[in-house]
Protein backbone atom coordinates (compact mmCIF):
# COMPACT_ATOMS: atom_id res chain seq x y z
CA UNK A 1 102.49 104.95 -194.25
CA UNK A 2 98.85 103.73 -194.12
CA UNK A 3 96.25 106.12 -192.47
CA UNK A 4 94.12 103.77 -190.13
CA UNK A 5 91.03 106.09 -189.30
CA UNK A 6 90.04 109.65 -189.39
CA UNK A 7 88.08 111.40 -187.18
CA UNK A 8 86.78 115.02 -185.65
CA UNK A 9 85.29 116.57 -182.78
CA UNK A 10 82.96 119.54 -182.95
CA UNK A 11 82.75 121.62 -179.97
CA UNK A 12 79.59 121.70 -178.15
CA UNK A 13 78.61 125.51 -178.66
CA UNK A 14 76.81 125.75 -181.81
CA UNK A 15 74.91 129.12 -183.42
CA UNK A 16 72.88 129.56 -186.25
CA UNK A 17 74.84 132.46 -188.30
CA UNK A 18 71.79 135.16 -187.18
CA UNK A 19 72.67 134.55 -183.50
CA UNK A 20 76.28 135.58 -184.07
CA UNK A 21 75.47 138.40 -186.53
CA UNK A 22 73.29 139.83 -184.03
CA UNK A 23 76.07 139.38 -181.11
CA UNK A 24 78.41 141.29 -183.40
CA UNK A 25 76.50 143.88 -184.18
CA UNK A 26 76.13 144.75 -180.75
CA UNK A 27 79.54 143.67 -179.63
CA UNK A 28 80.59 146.22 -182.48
CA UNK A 29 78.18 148.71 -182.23
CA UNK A 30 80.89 151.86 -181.70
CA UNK A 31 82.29 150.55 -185.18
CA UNK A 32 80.08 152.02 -188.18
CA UNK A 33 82.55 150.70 -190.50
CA UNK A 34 82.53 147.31 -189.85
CA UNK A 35 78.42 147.01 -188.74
CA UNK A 36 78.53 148.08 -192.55
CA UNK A 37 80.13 145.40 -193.96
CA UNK A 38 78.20 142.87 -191.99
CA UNK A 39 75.37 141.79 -193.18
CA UNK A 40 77.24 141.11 -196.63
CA UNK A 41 79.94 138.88 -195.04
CA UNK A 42 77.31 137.16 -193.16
CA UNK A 43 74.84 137.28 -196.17
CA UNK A 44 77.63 136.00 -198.12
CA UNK A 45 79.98 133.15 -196.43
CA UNK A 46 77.71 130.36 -197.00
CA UNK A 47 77.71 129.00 -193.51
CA UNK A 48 74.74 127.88 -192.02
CA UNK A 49 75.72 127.91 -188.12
CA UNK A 50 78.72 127.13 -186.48
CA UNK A 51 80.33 125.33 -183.82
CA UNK A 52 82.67 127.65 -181.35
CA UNK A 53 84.76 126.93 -178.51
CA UNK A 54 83.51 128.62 -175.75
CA UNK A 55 79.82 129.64 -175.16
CA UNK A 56 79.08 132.86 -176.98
CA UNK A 57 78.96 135.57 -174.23
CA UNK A 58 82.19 134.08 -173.26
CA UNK A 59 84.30 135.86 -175.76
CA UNK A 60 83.35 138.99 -174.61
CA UNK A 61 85.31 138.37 -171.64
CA UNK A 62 88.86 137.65 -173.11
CA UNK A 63 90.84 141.04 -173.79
CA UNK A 64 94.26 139.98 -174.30
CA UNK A 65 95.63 137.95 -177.71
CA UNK A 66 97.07 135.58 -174.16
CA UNK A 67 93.92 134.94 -172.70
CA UNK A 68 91.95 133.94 -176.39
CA UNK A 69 95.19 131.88 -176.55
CA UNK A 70 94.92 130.40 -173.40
CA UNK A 71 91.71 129.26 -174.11
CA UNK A 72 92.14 127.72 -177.34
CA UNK A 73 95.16 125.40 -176.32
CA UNK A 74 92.38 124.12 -173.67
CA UNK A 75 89.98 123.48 -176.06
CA UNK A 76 92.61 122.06 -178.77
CA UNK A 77 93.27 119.80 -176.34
CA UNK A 78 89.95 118.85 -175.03
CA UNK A 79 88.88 118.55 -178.99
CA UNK A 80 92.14 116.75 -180.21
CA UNK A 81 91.63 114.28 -177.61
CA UNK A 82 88.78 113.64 -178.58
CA UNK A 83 89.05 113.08 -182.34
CA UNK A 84 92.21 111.02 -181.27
CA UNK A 85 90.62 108.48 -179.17
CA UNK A 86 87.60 108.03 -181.68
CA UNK A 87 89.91 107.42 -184.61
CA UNK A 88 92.08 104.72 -182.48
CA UNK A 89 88.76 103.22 -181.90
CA UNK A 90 87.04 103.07 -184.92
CA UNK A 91 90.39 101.58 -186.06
CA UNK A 92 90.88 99.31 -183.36
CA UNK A 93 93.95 100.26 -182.17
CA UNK A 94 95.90 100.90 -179.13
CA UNK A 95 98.20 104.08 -179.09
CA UNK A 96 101.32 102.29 -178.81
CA UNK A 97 100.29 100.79 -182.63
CA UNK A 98 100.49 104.79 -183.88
CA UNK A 99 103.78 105.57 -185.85
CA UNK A 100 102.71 109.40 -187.27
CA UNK A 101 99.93 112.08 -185.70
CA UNK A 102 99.50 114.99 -187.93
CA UNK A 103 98.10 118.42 -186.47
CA UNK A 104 97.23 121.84 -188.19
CA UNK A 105 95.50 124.59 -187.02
CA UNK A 106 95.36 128.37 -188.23
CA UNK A 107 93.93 129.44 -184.95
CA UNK A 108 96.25 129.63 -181.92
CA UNK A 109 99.69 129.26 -181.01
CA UNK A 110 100.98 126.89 -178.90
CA UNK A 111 104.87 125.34 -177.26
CA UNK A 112 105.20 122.82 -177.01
CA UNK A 113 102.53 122.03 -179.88
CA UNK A 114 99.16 120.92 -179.42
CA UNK A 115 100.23 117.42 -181.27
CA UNK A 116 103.26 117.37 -178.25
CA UNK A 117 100.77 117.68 -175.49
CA UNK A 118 98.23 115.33 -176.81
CA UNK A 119 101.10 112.39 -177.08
CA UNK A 120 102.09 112.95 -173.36
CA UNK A 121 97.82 112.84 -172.61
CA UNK A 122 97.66 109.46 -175.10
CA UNK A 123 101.03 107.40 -173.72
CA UNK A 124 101.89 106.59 -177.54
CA UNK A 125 105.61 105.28 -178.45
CA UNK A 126 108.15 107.72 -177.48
CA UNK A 127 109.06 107.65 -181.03
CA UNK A 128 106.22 109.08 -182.41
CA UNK A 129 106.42 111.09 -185.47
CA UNK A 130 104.78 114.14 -184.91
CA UNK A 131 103.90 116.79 -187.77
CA UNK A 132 103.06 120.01 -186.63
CA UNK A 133 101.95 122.31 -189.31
CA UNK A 134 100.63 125.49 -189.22
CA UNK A 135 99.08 128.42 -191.64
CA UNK A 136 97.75 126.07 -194.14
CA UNK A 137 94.10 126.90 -193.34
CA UNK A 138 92.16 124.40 -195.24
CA UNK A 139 94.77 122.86 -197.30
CA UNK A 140 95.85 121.56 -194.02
CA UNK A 141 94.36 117.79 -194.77
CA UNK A 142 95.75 117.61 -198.46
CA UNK A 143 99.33 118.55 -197.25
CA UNK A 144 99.25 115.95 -194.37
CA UNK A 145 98.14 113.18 -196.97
């Protein structure tokens, strides 16, 4: 197996770590004990900003581990897509050429998988290999090579 092209998709919501400290802090203001661990996991993490789903007032709305999970499949989707049709093009290829798509995520849940519904969205060979994985966090990559 020869991997053609690589690519990703950020979402379009993106915070500078202050922003979402400050969010949190109020989000979690009943909850002394975690306002007081914080600043060091903030302070700490080494991330500059990030890049969410869904606007950041937004997750104040979903309640239910079925609605955050509702809304990730959407944007899995909507990002996956994405990333999908880039790499085909940087690599000049037409789905039908694909044999393998591999897809990890440590975030939501989803049947049939994300990598299932993005081969219905693409039309590529019915024989697709498809390799779901899940739990691997960042090891994700070096497991699918």
């Amino acid at each position: 197996m020869k991997i053609a092209s690589v690519a990703s998709a950020l979402p379009q919501h993106r915070y500078d770590q202050r922003s979402i400290e400050q969010y949190l802090a109020q989000a979690w203001a009943d909850r002394p004990e975690v306002l007081r661990r914080l600043p060091a996991l903030f302070a700490n993490c080494g991330v500059g900003e990030r890049h969410l789903a869904l606007p950041l007032e937004r997750y104040a709305e979903l309640e239910t581990f079925g609605q955050f999970n509702d809304e990730w499949i959407r944007c899995a989707l909507e990002l996956g897509e994405r990333a999908l049709r880039l790499a085909l093009e940087r690599a000049g290829l037409e789905p039908q050429q694909v044999d393998a798509i591999f897809f990890s995520t440590v975030t939501g849940l989803s049947a049939p998988s994300i990598d299932a519904r993005l081969a219905n969205r693409i039309a590529f060979r019915s024989d697709l290999r498809r390799t779901p994985m899940f739990g691997l966090g960042c090891v994700a990559g070096a497991a699918a090579v």
